[in-house]
N, C-alpha and C. Protein backbone atom coordinates (compact mmCIF):
# COMPACT_ATOMS: atom_id res chain seq x y z
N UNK A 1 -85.16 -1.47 -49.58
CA UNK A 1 -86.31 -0.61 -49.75
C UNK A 1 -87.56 -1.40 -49.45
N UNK A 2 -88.11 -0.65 -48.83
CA UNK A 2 -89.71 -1.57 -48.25
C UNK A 2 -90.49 -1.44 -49.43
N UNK A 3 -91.56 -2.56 -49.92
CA UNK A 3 -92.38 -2.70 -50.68
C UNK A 3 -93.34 -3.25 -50.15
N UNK A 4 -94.61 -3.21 -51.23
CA UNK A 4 -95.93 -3.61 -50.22
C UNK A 4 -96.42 -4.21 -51.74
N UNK A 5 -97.04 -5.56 -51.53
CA UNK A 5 -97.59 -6.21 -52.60
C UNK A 5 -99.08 -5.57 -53.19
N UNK A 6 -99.21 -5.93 -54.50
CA UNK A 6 -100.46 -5.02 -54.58
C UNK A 6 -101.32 -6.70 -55.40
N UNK A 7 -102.78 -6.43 -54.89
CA UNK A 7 -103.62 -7.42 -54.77
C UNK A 7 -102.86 -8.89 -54.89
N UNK A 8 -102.20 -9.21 -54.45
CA UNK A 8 -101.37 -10.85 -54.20
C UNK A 8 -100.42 -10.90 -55.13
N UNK A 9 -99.57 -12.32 -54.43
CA UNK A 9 -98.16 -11.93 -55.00
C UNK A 9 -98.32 -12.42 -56.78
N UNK A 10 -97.41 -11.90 -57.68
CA UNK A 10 -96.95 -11.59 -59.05
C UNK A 10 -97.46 -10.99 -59.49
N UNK A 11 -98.79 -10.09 -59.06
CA UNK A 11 -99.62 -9.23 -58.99
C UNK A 11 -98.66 -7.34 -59.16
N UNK A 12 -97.51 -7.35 -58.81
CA UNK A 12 -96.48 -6.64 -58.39
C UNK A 12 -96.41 -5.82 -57.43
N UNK A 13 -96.02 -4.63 -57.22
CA UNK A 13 -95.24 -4.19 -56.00
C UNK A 13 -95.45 -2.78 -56.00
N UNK A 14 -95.78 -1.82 -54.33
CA UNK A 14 -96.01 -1.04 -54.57
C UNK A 14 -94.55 -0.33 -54.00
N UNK A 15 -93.83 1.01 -53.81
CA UNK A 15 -92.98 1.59 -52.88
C UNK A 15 -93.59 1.75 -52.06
N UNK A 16 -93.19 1.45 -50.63
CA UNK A 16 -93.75 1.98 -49.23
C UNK A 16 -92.78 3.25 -49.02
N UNK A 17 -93.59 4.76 -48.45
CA UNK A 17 -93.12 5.75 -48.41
C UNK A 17 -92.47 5.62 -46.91
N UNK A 18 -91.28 5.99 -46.80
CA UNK A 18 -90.33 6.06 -45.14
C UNK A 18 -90.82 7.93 -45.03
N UNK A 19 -91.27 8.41 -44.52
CA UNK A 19 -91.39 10.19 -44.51
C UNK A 19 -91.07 9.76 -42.64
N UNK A 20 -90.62 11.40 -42.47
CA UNK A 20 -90.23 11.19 -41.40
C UNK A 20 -90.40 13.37 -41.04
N UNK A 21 -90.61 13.65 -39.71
CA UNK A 21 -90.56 15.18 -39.27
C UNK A 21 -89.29 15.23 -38.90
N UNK A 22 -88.49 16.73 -39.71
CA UNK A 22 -87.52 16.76 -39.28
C UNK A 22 -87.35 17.98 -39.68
N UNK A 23 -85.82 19.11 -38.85
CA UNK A 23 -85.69 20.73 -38.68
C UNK A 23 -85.14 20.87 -39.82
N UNK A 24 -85.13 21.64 -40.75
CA UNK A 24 -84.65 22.38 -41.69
C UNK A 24 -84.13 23.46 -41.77
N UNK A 25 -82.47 23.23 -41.48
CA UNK A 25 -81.62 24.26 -40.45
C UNK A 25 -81.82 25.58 -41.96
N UNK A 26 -81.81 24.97 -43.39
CA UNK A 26 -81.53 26.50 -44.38
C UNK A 26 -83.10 26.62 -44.94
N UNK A 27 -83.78 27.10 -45.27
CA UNK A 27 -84.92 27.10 -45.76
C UNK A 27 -84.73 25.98 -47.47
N UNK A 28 -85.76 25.34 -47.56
CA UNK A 28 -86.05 24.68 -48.67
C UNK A 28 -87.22 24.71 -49.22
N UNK A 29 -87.64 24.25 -50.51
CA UNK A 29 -88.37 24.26 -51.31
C UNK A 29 -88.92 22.68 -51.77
N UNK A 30 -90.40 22.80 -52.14
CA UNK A 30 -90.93 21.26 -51.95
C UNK A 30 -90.14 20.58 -53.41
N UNK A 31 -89.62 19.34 -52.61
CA UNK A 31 -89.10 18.75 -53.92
C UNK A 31 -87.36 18.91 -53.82
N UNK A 32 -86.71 19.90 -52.74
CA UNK A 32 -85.70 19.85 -52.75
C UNK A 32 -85.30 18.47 -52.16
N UNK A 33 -83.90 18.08 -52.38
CA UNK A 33 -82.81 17.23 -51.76
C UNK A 33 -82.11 17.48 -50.72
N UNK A 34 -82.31 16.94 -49.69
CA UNK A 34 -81.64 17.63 -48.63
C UNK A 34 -81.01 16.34 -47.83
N UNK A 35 -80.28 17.02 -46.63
CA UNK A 35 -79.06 16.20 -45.91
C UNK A 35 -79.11 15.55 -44.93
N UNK A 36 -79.63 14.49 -44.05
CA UNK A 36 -78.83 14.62 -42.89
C UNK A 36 -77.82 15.54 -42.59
N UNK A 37 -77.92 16.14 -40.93
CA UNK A 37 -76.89 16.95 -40.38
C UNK A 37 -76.59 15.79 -39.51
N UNK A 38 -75.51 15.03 -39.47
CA UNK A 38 -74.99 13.84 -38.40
C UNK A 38 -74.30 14.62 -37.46
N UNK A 39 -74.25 15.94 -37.13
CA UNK A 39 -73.32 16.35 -35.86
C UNK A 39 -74.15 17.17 -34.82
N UNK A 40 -76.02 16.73 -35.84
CA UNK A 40 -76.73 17.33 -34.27
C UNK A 40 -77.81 16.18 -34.09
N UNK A 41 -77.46 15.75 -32.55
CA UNK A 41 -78.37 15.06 -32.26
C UNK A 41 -79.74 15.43 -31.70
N UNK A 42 -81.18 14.65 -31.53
CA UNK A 42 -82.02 15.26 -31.09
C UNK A 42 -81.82 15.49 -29.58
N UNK A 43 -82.78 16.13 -28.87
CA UNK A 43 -83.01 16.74 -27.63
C UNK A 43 -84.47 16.51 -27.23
N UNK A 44 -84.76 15.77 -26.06
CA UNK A 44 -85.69 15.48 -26.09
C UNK A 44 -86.26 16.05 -24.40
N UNK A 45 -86.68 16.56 -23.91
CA UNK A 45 -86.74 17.33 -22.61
C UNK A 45 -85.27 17.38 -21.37
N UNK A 46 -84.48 17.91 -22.35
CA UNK A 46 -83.37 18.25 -22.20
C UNK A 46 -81.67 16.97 -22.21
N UNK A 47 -82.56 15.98 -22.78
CA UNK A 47 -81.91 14.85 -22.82
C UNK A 47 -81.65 14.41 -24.24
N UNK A 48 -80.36 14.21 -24.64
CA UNK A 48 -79.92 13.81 -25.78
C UNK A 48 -79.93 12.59 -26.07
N UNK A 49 -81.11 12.16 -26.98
CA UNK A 49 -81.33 10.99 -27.19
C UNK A 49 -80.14 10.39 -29.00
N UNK A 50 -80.19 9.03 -29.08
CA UNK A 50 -79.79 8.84 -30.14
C UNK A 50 -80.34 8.87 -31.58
N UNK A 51 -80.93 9.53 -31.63
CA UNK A 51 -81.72 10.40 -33.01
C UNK A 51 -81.12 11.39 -34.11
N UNK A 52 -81.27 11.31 -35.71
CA UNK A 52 -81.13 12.71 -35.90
C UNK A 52 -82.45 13.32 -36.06
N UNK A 53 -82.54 14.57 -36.35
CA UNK A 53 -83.57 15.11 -36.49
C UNK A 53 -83.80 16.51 -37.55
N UNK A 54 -82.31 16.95 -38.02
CA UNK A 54 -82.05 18.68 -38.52
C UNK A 54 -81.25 17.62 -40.16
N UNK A 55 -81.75 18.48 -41.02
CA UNK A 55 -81.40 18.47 -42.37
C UNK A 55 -80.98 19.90 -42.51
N UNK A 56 -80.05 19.67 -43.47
CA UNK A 56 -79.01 20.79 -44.59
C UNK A 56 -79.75 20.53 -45.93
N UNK A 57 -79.22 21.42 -46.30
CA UNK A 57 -78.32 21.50 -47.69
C UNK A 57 -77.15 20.84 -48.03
N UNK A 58 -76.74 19.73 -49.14
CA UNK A 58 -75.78 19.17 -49.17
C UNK A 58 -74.48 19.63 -49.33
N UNK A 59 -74.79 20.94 -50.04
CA UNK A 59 -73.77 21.19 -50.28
C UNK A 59 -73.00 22.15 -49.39
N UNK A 60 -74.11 22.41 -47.94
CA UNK A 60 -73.51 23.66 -47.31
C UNK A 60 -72.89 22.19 -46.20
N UNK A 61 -73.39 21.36 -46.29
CA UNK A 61 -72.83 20.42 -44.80
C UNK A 61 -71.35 20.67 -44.77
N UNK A 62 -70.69 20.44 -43.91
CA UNK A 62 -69.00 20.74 -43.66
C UNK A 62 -68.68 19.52 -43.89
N UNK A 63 -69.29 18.45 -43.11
CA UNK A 63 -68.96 16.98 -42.90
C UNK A 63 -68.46 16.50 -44.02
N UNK A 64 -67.48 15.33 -44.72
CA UNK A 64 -68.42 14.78 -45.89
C UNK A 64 -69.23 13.53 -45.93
N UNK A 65 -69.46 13.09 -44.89
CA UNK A 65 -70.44 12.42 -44.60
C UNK A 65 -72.41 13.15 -45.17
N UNK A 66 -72.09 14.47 -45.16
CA UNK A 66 -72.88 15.66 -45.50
C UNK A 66 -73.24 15.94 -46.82
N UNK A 67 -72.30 15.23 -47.83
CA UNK A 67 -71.50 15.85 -49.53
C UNK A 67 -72.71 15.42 -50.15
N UNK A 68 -72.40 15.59 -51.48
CA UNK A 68 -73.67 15.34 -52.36
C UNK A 68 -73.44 13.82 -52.74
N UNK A 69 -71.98 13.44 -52.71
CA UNK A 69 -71.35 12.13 -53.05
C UNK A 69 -71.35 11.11 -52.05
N UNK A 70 -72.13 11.22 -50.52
CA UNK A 70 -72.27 10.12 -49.86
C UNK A 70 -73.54 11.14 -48.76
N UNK A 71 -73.65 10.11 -47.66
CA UNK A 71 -74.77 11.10 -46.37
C UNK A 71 -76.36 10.00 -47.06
N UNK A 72 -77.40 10.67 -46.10
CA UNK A 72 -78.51 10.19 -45.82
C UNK A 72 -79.16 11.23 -46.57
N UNK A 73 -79.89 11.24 -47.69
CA UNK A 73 -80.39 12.02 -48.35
C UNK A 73 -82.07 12.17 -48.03
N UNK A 74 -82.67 13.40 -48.19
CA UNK A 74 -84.22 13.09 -47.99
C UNK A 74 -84.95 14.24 -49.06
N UNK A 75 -86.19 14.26 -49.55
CA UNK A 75 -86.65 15.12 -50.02
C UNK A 75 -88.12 15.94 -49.51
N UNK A 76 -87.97 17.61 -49.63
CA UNK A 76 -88.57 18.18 -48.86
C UNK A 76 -90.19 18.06 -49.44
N UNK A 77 -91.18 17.56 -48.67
CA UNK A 77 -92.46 17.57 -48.90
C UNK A 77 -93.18 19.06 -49.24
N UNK A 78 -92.74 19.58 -48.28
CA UNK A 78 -93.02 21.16 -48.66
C UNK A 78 -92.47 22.17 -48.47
N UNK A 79 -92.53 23.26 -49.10
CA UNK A 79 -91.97 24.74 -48.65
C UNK A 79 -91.71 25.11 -46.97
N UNK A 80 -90.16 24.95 -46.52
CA UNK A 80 -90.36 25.64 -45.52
C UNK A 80 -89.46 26.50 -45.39
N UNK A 81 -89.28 27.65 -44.32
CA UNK A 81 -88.62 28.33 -44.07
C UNK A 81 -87.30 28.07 -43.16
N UNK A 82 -85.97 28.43 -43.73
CA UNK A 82 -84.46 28.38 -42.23
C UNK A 82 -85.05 27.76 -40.56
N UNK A 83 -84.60 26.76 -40.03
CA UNK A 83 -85.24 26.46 -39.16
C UNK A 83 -87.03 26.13 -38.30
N UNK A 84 -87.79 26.03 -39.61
CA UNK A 84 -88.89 25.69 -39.44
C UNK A 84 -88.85 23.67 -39.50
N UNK A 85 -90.17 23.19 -39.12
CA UNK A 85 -90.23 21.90 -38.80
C UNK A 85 -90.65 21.29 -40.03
N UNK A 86 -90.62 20.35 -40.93
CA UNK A 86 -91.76 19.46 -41.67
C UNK A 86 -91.29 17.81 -42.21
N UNK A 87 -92.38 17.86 -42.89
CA UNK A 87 -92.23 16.52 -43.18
C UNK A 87 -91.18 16.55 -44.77
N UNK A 88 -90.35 15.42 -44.55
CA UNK A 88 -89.31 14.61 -45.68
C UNK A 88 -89.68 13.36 -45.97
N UNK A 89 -89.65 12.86 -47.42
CA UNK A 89 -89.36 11.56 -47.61
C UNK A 89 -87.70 11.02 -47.41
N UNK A 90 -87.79 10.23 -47.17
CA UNK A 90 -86.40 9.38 -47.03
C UNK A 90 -86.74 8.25 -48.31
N UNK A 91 -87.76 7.62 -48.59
CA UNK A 91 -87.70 6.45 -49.53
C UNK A 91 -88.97 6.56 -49.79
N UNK A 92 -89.66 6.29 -51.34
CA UNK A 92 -90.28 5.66 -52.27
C UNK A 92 -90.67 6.45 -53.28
N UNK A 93 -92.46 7.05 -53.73
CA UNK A 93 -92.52 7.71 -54.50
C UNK A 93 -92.56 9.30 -54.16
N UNK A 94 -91.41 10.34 -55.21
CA UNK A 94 -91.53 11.42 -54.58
C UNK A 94 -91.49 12.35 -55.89
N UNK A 95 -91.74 13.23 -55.50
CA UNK A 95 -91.82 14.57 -56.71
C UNK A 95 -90.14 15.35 -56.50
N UNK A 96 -89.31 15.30 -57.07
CA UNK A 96 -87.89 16.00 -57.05
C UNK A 96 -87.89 16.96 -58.06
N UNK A 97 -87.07 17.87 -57.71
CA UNK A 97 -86.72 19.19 -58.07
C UNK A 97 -85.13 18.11 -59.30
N UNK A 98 -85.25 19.13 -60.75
CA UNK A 98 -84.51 18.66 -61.65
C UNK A 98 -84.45 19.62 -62.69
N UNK A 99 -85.56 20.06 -63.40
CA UNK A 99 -85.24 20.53 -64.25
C UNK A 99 -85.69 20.22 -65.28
N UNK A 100 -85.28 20.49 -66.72
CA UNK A 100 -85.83 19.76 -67.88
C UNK A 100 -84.65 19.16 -68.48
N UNK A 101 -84.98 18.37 -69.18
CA UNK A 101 -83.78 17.32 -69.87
C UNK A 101 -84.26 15.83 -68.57
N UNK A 102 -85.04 15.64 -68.25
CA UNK A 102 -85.10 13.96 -67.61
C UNK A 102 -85.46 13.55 -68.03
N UNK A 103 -85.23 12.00 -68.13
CA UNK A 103 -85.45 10.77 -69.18
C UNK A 103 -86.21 9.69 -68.19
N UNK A 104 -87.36 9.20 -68.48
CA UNK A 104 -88.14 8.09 -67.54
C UNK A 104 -86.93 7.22 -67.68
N UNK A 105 -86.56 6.14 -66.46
CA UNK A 105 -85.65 5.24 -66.37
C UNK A 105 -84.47 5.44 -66.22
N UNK A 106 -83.69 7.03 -66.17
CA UNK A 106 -82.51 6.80 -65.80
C UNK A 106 -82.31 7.68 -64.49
N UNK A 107 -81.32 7.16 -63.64
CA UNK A 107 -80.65 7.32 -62.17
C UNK A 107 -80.31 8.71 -62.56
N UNK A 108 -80.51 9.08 -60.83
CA UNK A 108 -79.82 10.51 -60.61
C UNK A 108 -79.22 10.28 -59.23
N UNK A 109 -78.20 11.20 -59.02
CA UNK A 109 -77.42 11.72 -57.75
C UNK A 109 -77.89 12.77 -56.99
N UNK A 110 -77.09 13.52 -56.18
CA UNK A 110 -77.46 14.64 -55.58
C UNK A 110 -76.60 15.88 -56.38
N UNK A 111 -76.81 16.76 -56.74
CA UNK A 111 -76.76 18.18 -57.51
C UNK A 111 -76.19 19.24 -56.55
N UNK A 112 -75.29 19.96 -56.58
CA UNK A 112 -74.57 20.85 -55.83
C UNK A 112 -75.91 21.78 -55.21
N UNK A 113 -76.84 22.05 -56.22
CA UNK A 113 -78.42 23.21 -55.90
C UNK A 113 -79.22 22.22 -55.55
N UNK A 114 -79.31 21.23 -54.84
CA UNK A 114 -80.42 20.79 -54.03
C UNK A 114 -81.22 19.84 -55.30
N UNK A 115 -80.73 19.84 -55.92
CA UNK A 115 -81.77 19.07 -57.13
C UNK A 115 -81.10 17.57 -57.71
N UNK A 116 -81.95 17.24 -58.55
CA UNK A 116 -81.20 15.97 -58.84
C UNK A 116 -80.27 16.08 -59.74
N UNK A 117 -79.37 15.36 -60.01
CA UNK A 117 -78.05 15.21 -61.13
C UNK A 117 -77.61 13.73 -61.71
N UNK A 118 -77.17 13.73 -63.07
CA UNK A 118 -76.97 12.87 -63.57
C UNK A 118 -75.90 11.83 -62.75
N UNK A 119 -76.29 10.75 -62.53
CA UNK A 119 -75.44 9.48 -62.23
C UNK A 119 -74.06 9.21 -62.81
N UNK A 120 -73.23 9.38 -61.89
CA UNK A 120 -72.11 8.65 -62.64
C UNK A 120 -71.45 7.79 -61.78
N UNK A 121 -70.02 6.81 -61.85
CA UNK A 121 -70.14 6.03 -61.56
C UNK A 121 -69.43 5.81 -59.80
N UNK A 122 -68.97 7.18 -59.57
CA UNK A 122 -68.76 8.16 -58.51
C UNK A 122 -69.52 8.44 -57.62
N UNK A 123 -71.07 8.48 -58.14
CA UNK A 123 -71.86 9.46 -57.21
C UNK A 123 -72.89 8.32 -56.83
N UNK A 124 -73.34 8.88 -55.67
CA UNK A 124 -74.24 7.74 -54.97
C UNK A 124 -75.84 7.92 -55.59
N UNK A 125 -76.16 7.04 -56.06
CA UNK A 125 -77.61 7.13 -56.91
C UNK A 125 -78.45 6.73 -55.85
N UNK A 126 -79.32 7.98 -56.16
CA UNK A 126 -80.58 7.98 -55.12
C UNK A 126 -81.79 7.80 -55.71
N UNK A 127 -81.95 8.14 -56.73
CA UNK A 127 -83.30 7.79 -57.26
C UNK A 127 -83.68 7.53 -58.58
N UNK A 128 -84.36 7.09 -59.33
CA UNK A 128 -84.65 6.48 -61.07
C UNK A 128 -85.73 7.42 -61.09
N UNK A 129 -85.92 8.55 -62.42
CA UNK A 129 -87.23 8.84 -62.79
C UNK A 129 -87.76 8.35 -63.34
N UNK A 130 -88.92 8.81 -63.00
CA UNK A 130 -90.47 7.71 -63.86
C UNK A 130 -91.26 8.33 -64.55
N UNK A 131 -90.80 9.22 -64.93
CA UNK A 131 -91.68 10.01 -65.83
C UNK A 131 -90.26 11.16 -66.82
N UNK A 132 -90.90 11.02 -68.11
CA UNK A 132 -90.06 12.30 -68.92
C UNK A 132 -90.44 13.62 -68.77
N UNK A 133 -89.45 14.02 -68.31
CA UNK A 133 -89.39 15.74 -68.11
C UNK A 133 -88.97 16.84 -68.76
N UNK A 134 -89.76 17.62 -69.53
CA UNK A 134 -89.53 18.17 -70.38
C UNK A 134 -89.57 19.82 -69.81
N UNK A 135 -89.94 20.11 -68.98
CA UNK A 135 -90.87 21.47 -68.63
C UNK A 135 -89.52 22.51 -67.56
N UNK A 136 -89.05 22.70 -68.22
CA UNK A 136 -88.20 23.65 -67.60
C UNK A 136 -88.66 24.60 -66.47
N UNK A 137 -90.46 24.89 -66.95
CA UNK A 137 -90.67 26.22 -65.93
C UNK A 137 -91.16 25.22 -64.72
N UNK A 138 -91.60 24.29 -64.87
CA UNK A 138 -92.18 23.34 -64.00
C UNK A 138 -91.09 22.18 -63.63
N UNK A 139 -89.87 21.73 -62.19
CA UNK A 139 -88.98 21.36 -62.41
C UNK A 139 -89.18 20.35 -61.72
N UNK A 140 -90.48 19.94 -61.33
CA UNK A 140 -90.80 18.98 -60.79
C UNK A 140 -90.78 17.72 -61.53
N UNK A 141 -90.18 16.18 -60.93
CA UNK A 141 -91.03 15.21 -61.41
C UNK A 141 -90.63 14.14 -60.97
N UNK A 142 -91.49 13.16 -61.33
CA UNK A 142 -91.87 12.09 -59.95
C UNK A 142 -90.67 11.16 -60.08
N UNK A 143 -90.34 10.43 -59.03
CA UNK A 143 -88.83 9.36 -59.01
C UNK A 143 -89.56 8.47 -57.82
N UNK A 144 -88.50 7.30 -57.95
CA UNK A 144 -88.40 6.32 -56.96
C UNK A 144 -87.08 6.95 -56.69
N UNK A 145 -87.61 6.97 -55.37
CA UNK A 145 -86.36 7.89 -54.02
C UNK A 145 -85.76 6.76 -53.21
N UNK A 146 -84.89 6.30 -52.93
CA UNK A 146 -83.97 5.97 -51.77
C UNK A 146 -82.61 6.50 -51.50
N UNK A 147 -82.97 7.64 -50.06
CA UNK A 147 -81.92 8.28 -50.19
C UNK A 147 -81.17 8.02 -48.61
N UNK A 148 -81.72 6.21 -48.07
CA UNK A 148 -80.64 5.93 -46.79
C UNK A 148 -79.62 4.88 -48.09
N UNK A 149 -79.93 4.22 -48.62
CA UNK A 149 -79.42 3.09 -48.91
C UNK A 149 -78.62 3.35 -50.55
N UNK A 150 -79.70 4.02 -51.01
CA UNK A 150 -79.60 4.51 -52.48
C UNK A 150 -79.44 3.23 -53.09
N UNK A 151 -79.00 3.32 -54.44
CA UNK A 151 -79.47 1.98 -55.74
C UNK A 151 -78.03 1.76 -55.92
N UNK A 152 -77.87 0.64 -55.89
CA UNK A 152 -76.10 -0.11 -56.60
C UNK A 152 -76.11 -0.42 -58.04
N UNK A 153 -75.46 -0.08 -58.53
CA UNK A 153 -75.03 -0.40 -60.07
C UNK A 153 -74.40 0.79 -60.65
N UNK A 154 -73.97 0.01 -61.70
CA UNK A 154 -73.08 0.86 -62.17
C UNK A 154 -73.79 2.06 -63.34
N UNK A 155 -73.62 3.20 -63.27
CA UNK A 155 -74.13 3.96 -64.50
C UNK A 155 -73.20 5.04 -65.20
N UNK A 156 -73.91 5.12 -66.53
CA UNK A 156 -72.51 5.82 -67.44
C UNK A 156 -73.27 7.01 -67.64
């Protein structure tokens, strides 16, 4: 995960955000979790370059390279519609869709509904929240996201 020092070093560390434009083959919502699609490549004036570019839903991908339990995860910056264009984070600080019941400091996975889910020792951990979430009507809340590499360790 890229970091960026903040006013000199032991000073500590900021997340550098990876966001990236990419198609959003099902419509999503800001804050959703979404997929790499690895079986479409981009197209670039009629030439297939080595790029991806189209996100799913994890749980609709066929692949399981696609699943909620492995794949390139990203989260949607904003509201868009089935095949409209926008911007995703891939890595650092992001606002995720969850719910209420989150605890600042502990790991989540990817969630069958696009949202985050509790870590276990199975599922590929993508991000730590940083804030306690209590607000059911409001299901937003902020995490450290890495969803090429995700976090190693073990969690119960």
């Amino acid at each position: 995960m890229a970091t960026t020092s903040i006013a000199g070093p032991g000073a500590g560390f900021k997340m550098a955000n990876t966001d990236f434009l990419m198609i959003s083959t099902d419509a999503c919502t800001k804050g959703d979790i979404m997929s790499i699609d690895i079986s479409v490549l981009s197209t670039r004036n009629g030439v297939t370059v080595e790029a991806f570019d189209t996100v799913v839903h994890p749980e609709a991908a066929g692949d399981t390279a696609e699943t909620v339990d492995s794949g390139i995860f990203c989260v949607a910056l904003q509201d868009l519609a089935a095949g409209a264009t926008g911007m995703f984070r891939f890595r650092g600080i992001v606002d995720v869709r969850g719910g209420a019941g989150v605890t600042s400091g502990h790991p989540f996975g990817v969630g069958e509904d696009k949202h985050s889910a509790a870590a276990t020792d199975s599922t590929k951990v993508v991000g730590v929240a940083i804030e306690t979430h209590t607000d059911a009507a409001s299901p937003l809340y902020s995490s450290i996201f890495n969803g090429i590499e995700g976090f190693s360790g073990k969690f119960d």
